[in-house]
Protein backbone atom coordinates (compact mmCIF):
# COMPACT_ATOMS: atom_id res chain seq x y z
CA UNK A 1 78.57 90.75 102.92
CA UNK A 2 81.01 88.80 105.25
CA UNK A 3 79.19 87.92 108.34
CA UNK A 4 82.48 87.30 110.70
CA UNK A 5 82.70 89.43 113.53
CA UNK A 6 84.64 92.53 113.44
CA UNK A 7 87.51 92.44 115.14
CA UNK A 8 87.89 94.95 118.51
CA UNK A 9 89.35 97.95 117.34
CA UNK A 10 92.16 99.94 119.90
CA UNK A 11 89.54 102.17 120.66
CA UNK A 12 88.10 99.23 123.03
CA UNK A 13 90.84 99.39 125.37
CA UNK A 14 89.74 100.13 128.84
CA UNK A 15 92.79 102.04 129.40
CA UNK A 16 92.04 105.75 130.86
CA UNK A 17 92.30 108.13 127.70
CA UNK A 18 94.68 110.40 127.41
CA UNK A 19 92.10 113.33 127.85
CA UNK A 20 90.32 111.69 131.04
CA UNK A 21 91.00 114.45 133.55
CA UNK A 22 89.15 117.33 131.24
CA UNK A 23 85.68 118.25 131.17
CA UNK A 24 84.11 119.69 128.14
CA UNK A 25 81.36 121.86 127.32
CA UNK A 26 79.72 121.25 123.92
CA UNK A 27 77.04 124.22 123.09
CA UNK A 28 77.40 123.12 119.45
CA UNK A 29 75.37 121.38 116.51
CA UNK A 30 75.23 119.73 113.75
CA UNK A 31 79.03 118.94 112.57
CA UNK A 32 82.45 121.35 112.84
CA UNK A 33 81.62 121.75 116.83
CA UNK A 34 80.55 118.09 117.59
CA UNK A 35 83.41 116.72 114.97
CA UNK A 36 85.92 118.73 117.54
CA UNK A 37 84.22 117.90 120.81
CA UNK A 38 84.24 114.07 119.50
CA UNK A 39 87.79 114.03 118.44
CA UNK A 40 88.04 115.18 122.44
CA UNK A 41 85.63 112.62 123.85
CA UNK A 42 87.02 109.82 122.50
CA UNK A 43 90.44 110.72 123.45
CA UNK A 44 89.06 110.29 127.29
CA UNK A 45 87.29 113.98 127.87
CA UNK A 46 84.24 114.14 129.88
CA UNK A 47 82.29 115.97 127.04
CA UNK A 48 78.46 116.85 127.80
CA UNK A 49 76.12 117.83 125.11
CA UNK A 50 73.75 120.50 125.99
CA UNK A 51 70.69 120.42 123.78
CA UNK A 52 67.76 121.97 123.37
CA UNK A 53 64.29 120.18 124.98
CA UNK A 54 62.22 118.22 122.68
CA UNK A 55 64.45 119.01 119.80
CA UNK A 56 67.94 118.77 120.32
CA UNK A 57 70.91 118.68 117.89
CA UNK A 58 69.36 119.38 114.09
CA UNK A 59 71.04 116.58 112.67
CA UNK A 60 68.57 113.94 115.12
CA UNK A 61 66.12 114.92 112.21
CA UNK A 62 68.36 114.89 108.90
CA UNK A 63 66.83 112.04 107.21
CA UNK A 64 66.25 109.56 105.66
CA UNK A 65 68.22 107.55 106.46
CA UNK A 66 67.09 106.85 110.02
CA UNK A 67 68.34 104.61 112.76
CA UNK A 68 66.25 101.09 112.79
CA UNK A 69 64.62 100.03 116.23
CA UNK A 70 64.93 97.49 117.80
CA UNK A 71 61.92 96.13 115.65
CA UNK A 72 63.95 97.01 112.65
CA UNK A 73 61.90 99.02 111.45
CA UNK A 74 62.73 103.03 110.78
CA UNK A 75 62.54 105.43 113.44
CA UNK A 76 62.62 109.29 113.50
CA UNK A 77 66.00 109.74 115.05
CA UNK A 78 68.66 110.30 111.62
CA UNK A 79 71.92 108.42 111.53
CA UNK A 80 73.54 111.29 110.75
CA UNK A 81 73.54 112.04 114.51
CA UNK A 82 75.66 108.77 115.23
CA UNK A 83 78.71 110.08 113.14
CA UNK A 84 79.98 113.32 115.18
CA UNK A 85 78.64 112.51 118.82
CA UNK A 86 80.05 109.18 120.28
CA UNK A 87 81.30 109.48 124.05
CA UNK A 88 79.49 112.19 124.90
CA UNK A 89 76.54 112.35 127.20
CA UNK A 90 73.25 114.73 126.52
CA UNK A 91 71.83 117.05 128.62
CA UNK A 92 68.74 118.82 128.20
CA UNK A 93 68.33 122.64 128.96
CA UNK A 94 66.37 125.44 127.89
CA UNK A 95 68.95 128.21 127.42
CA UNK A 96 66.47 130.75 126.83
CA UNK A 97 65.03 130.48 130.12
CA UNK A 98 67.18 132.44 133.24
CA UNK A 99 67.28 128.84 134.97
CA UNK A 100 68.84 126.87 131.94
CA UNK A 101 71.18 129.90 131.62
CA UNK A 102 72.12 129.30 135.31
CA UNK A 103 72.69 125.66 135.39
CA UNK A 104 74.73 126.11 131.87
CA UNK A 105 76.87 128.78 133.89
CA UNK A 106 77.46 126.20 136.94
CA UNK A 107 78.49 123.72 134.32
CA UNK A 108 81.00 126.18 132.82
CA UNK A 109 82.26 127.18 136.25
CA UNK A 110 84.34 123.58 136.54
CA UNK A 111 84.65 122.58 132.79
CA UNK A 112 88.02 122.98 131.14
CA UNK A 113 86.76 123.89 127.58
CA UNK A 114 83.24 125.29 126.08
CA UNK A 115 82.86 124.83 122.54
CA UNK A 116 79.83 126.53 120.37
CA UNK A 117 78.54 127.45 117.03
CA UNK A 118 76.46 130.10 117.51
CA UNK A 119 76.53 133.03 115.51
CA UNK A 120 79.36 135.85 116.33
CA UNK A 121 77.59 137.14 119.26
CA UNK A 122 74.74 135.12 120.00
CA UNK A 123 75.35 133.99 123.19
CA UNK A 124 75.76 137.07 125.02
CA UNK A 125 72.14 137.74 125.16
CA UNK A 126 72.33 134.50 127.27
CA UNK A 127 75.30 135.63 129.41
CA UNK A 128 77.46 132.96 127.62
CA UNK A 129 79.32 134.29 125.59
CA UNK A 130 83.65 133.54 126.27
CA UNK A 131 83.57 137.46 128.28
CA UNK A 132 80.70 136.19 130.81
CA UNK A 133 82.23 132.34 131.40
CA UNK A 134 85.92 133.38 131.82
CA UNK A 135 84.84 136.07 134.25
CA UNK A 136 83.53 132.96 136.34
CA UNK A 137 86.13 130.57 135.42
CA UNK A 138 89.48 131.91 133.70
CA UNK A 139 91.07 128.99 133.23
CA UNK A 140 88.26 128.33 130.73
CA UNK A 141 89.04 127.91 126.91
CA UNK A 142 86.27 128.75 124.92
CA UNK A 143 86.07 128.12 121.19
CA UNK A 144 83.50 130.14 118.85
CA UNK A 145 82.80 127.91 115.45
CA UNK A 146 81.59 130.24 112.79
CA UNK A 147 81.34 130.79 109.23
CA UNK A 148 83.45 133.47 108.87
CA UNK A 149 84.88 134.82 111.99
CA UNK A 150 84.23 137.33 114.83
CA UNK A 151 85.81 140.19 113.07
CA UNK A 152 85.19 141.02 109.28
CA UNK A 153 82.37 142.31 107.27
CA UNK A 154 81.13 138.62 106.77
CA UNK A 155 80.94 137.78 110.42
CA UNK A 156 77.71 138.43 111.31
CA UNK A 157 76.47 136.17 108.35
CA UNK A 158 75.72 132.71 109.06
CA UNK A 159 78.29 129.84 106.98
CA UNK A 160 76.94 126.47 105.85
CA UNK A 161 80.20 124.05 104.36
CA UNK A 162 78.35 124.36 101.14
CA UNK A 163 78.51 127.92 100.94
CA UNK A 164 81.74 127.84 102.28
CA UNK A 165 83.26 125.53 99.35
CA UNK A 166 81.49 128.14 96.89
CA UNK A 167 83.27 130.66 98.24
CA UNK A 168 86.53 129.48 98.85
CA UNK A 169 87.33 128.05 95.43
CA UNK A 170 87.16 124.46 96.27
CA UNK A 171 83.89 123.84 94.02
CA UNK A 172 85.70 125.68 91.38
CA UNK A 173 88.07 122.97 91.39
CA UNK A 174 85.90 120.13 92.27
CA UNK A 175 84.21 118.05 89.01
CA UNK A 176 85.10 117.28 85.45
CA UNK A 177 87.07 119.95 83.16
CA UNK A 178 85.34 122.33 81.00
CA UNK A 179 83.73 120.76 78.10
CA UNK A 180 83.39 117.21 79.11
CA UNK A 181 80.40 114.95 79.94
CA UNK A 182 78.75 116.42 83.52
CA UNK A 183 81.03 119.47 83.85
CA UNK A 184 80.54 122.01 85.97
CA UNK A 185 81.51 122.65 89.65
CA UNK A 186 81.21 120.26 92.36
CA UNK A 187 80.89 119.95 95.96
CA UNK A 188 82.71 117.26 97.51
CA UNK A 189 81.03 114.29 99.10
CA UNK A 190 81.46 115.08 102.55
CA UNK A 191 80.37 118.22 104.07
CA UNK A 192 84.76 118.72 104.24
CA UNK A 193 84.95 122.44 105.31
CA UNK A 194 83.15 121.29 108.71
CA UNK A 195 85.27 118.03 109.22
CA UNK A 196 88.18 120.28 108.71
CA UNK A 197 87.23 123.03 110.93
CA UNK A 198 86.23 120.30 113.57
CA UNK A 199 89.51 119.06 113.20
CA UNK A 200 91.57 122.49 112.83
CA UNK A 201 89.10 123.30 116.15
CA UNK A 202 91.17 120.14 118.25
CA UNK A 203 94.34 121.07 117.38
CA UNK A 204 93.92 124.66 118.68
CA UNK A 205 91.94 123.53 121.68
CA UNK A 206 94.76 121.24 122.92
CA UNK A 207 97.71 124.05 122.15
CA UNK A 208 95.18 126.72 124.08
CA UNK A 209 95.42 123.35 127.23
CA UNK A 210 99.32 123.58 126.74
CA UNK A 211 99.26 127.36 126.84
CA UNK A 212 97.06 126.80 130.02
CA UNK A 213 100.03 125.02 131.69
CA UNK A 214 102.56 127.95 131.30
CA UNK A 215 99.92 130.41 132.07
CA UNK A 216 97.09 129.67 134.16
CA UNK A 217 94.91 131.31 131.93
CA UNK A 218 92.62 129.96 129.34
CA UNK A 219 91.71 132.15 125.87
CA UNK A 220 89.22 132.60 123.17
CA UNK A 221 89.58 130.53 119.77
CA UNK A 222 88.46 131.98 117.00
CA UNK A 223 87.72 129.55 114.58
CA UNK A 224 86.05 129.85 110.87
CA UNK A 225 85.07 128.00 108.07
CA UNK A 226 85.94 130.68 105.73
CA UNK A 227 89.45 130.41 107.29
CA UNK A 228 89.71 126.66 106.96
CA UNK A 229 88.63 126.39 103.64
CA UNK A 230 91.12 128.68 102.36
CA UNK A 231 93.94 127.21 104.23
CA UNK A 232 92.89 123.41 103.16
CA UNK A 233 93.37 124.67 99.56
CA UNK A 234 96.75 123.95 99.91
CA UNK A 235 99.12 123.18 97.02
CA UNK A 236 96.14 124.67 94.95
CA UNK A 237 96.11 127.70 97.06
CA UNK A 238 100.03 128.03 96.70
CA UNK A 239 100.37 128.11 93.03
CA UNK A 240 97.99 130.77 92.76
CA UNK A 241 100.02 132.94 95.73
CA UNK A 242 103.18 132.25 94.37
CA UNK A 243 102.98 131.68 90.84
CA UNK A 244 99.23 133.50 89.81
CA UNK A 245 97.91 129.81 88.64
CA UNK A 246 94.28 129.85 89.13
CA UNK A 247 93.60 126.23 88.80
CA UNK A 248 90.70 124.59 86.77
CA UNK A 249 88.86 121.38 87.07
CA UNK A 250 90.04 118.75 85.93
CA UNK A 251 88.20 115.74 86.82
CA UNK A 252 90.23 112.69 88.96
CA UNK A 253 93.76 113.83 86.83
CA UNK A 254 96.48 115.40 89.53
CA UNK A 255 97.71 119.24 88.25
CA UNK A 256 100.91 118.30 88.77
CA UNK A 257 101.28 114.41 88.96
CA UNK A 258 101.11 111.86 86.32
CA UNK A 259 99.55 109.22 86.05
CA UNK A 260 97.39 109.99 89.01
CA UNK A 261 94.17 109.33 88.34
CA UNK A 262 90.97 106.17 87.48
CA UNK A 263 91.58 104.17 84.70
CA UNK A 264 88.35 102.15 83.10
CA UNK A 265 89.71 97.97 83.25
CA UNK A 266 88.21 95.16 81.41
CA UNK A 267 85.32 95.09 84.03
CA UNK A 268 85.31 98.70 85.30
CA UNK A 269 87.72 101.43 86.87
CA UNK A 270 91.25 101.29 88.96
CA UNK A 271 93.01 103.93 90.33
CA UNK A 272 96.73 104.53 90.07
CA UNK A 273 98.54 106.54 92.35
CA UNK A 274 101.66 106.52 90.58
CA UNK A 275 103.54 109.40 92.85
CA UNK A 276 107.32 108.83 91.18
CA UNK A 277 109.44 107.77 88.88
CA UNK A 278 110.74 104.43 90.16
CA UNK A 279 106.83 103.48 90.78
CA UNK A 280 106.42 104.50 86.88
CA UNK A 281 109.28 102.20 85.78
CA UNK A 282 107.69 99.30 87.83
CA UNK A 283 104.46 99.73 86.50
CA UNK A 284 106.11 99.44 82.75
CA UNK A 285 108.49 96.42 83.54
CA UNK A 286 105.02 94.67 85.18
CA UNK A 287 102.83 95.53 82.12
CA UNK A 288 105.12 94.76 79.28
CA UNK A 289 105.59 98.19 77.97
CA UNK A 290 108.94 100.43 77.32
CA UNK A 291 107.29 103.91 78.22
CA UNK A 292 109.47 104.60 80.89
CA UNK A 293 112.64 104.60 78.47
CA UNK A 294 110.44 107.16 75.91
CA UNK A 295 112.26 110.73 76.77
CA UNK A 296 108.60 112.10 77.12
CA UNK A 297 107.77 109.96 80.34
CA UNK A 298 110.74 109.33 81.55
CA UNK A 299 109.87 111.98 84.38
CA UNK A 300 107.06 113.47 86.07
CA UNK A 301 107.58 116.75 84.40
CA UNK A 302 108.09 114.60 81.38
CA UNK A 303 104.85 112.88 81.99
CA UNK A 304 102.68 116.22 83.07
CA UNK A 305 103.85 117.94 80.04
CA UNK A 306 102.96 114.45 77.48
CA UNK A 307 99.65 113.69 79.62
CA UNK A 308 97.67 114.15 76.57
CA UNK A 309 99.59 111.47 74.30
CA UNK A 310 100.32 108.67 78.11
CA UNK A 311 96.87 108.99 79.42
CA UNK A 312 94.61 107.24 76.58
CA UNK A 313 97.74 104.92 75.64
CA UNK A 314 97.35 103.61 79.29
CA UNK A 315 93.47 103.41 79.07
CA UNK A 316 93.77 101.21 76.08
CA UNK A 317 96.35 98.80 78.24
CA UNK A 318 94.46 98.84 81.40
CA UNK A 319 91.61 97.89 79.26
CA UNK A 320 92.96 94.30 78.78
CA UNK A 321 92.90 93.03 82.58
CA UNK A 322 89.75 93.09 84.68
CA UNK A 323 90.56 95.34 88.34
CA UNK A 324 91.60 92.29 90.36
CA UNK A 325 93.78 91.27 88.01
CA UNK A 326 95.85 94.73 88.03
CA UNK A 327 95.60 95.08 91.75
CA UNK A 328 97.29 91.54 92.09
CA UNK A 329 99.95 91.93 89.00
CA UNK A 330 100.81 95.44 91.12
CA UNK A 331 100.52 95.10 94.72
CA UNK A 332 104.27 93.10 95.57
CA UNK A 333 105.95 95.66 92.94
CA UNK A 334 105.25 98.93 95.65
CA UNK A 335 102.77 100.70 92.77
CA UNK A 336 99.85 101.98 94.51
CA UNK A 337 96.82 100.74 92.92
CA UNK A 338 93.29 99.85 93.96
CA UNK A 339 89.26 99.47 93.40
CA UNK A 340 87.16 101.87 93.66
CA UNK A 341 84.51 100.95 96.16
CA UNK A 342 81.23 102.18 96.91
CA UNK A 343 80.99 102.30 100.73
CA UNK A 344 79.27 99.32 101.27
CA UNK A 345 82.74 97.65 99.57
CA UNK A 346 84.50 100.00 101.24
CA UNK A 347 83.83 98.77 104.86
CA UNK A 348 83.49 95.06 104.11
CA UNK A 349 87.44 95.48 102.60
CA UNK A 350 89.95 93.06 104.59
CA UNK A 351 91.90 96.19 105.78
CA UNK A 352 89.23 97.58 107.00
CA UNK A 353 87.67 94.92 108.76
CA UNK A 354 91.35 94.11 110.50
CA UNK A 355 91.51 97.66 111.72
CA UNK A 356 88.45 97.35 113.51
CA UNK A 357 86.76 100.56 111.72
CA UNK A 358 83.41 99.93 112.29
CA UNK A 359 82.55 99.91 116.24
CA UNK A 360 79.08 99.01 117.61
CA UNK A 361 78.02 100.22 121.07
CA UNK A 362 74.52 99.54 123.31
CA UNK A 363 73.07 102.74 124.75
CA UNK A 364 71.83 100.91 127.71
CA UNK A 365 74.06 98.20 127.78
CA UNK A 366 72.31 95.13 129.13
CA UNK A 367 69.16 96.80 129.12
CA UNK A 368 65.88 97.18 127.14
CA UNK A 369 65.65 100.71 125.77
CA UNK A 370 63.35 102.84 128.27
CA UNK A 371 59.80 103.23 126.73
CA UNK A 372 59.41 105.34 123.66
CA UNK A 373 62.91 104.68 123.16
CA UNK A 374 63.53 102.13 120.40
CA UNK A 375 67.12 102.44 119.11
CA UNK A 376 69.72 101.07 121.38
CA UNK A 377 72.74 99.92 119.07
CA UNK A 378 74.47 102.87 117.29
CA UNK A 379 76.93 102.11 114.55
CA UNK A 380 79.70 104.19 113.84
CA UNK A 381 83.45 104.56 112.69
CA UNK A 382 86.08 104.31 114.60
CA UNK A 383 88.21 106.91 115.59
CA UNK A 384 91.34 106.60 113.16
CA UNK A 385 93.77 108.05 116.49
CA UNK A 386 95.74 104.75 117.49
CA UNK A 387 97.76 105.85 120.63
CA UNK A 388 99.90 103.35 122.09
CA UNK A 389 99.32 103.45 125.53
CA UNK A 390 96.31 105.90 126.00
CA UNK A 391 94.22 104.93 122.98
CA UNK A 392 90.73 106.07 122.30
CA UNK A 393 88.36 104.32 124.27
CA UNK A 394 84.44 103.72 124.12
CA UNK A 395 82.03 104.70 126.73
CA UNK A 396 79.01 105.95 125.49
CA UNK A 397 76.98 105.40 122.61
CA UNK A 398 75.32 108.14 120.93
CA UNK A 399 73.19 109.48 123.29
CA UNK A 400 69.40 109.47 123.21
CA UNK A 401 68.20 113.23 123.50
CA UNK A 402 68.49 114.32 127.30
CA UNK A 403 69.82 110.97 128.15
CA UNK A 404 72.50 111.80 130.86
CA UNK A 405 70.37 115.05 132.49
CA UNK A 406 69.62 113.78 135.41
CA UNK A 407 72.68 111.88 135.74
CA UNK A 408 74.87 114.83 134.85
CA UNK A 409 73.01 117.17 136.83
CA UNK A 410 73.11 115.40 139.75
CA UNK A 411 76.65 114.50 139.76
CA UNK A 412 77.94 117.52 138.81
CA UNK A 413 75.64 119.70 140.71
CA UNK A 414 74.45 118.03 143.26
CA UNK A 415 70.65 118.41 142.11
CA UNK A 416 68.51 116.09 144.19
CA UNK A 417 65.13 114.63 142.72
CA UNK A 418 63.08 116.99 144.03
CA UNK A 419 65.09 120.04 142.14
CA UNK A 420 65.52 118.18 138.94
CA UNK A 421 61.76 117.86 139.08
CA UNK A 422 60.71 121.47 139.73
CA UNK A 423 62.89 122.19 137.02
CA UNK A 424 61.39 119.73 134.91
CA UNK A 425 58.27 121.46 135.70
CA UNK A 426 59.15 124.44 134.57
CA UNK A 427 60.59 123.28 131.20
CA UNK A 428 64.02 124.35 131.94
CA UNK A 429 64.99 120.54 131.54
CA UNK A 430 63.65 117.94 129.07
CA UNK A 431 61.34 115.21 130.11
């Protein structure tokens, strides 16, 4: 592993973000809400984390792996955490108590946007829900993450991504074809449905802002996995619309582009992303072959149609030059081509590295961690949203549970010690 310092990514700019005059809510957990509300918090938003005391977000606990101390040695705090909650500040509240219900309400009363995940309905009980907030603030917009909606027959159930790729087709055309070595369906890597939806979820929460500005109202976004799922099935999801495909698996090959796909080399795998027919004809003249002049490959439909005679005639030439090799013969002749890294590879690439993706922040900068508290540096990816003049910045590491409570209650408030303690007292806030 290269040991040179990584260089200071955009998102280091001390510039004021582009989001710095809105205040967000985040009443979510785990990933589509916090994916949205991070997207929002790096772009400048003042974005407090309301968790539960003693407990907090469920992904603290998803591990192993967990965060090392500062003794480097394990603690129980999960890294998953780190990856969806950057620039955000936690505050501890009971919401099942009338008190934490209260202060969550006050907190509403001046924020800009609320986001949760509970299920459709949940947080009226609490007096919440988007009818009860934008009754106190209208200018409020409020976005419900679910698995399937507020209306429906599925929305009172509650959606995991993995269910949700089950259901939406994207397993069914996730893994190797029918018939070959490990078939079957296949989730992908990532929990993707929530990323998605976290994503889909900033996009409508900035167009509900604009809306804001012609109206002086906020609204209610309805947002679903179900929803996103279908909608990310996209050129897969259009041939079956308009043309009744139902698509199969079929492994790393493209359904409609060839070659697309991992090719084994003299010392493992490649992948060519060969998207046309001028980066086809380049890849010939470079390897020493005349395919692109054979009628059958001549084109892409040429190509899809002959995959079955091209595919193992390229295996057996890519075969005959270790990976390095064919990424060097092809990189100055414009044919997309690379490794295939593990992570680890992935993040100690050069282009990587010069982008500044991985960022490392102190949660009390200059300071010890408090007692009982032994992780202080959080690692994480940088946001990929380079903005010229108001670029992401960095500002808080992700938080220790109930970090900010006092802080945040105080200043937002006006709480003095002696309230934040009786209400410590009564468990409404964490310790």
């Amino acid at each position: 592993m290269n040991d040179d310092p990584t260089p200071t990514p955009p998102s280091a700019a001390p510039a004021a973000g582009a989001l710095s005059h809105l205040r967000v809510l985040d009443l979510s957990r785990v990933l589509a809400g916090p994916w949205s509300t991070q997207n929002l918090a790096d772009l400048g938003a003042d974005v407090i984390k309301i968790e539960k005391p003693g407990e907090g977000d469920d992904t603290r606990h998803w591990g192993p792996p967990f965060m090392p101390g500062e003794d480097g040695q394990p603690t129980r705090e999960a890294c998953y955490f780190a990856a969806c909650n950057r620039n955000k500040r936690s505050v501890t509240v009971d919401m099942a108590t009338p008190e934490g219900q209260q202060l969550i309400r006050a907190l509403a009363r001046d924020s800009d946007v609320v986001v949760e995940n509970f299920k459709t309905g949940g947080l009226a009980r609490y007096g919440l829900d988007y009818a009860s907030l934008s009754a106190l603030n209208p200018r409020l917009v409020y976005c419900s993450v679910t698995g399937f909606g507020q209306t429906g027959p599925y929305a009172p159930r509650a959606g995991y991504d993995l269910l949700i790729q089950a259901m939406s087709g994207l397993m069914s055309i996730t893994g190797q074809p029918d018939g070959a070595p490990g078939a079957g369906p296949l989730r992908v890597g990532v929990a993707v449905i929530d990323l998605f939806t976290g994503l889909y979820a900033t996009s409508a929460i900035l167009a509900a802002l604009e809306a804001r500005h012609r109206t002086g109202r906020g609204q209610h976004i309805d947002m679903a996995l179900l929803d996103v799922a279908m909608a990310i099935l996209a050129n897969q999801g259009a041939g079956f619309l308009n043309a009744g495909n139902v698509p199969q698996r079929q492994g790393n090959t493209h359904p409609s582009v060839v070659p697309y796909q991992d090719f084994p080399t003299q010392d493992g795998y490649m992948l060519l992303a060969i998207g046309n027919d001028g980066q086809f004809a380049r890849f010939c003249d470079a390897a020493g072959v005349d395919w692109a002049r054979d009628a059958r490959f001549t084109t892409n439909a040429g190509r899809v149609v002959h995959r079955a005679e091209l595919i193992p005639m390229m295996s057996a030439l890519t075969r005959t030059r270790a990976t390095a090799d064919w990424i060097t013969l092809l990189e100055d002749k414009a044919v997309p081509c690379g490794p295939i890294n593990d992570i680890g590879q992935a993040f100690d690439d050069a282009q990587v590295r010069a982008r500044g993706l991985r960022v490392e922040q102190e949660r009390w900068p200059g300071a010890q961690p408090p007692e009982g508290q032994r992780v202080n540096r959080v690692a994480s990816t940088a946001s990929p949203l380079r903005l010229s003049d108001t670029p992401p910045t960095l500002r808080h590491a992700p938080p220790a549970l109930g970090q900010h409570t006092d802080e945040v209650l105080r200043e937002r408030l006006g709480l003095d010690a002696a309230q934040l303690q009786a209400l410590r007292d009564q468990g409404v806030i964490g310790a």
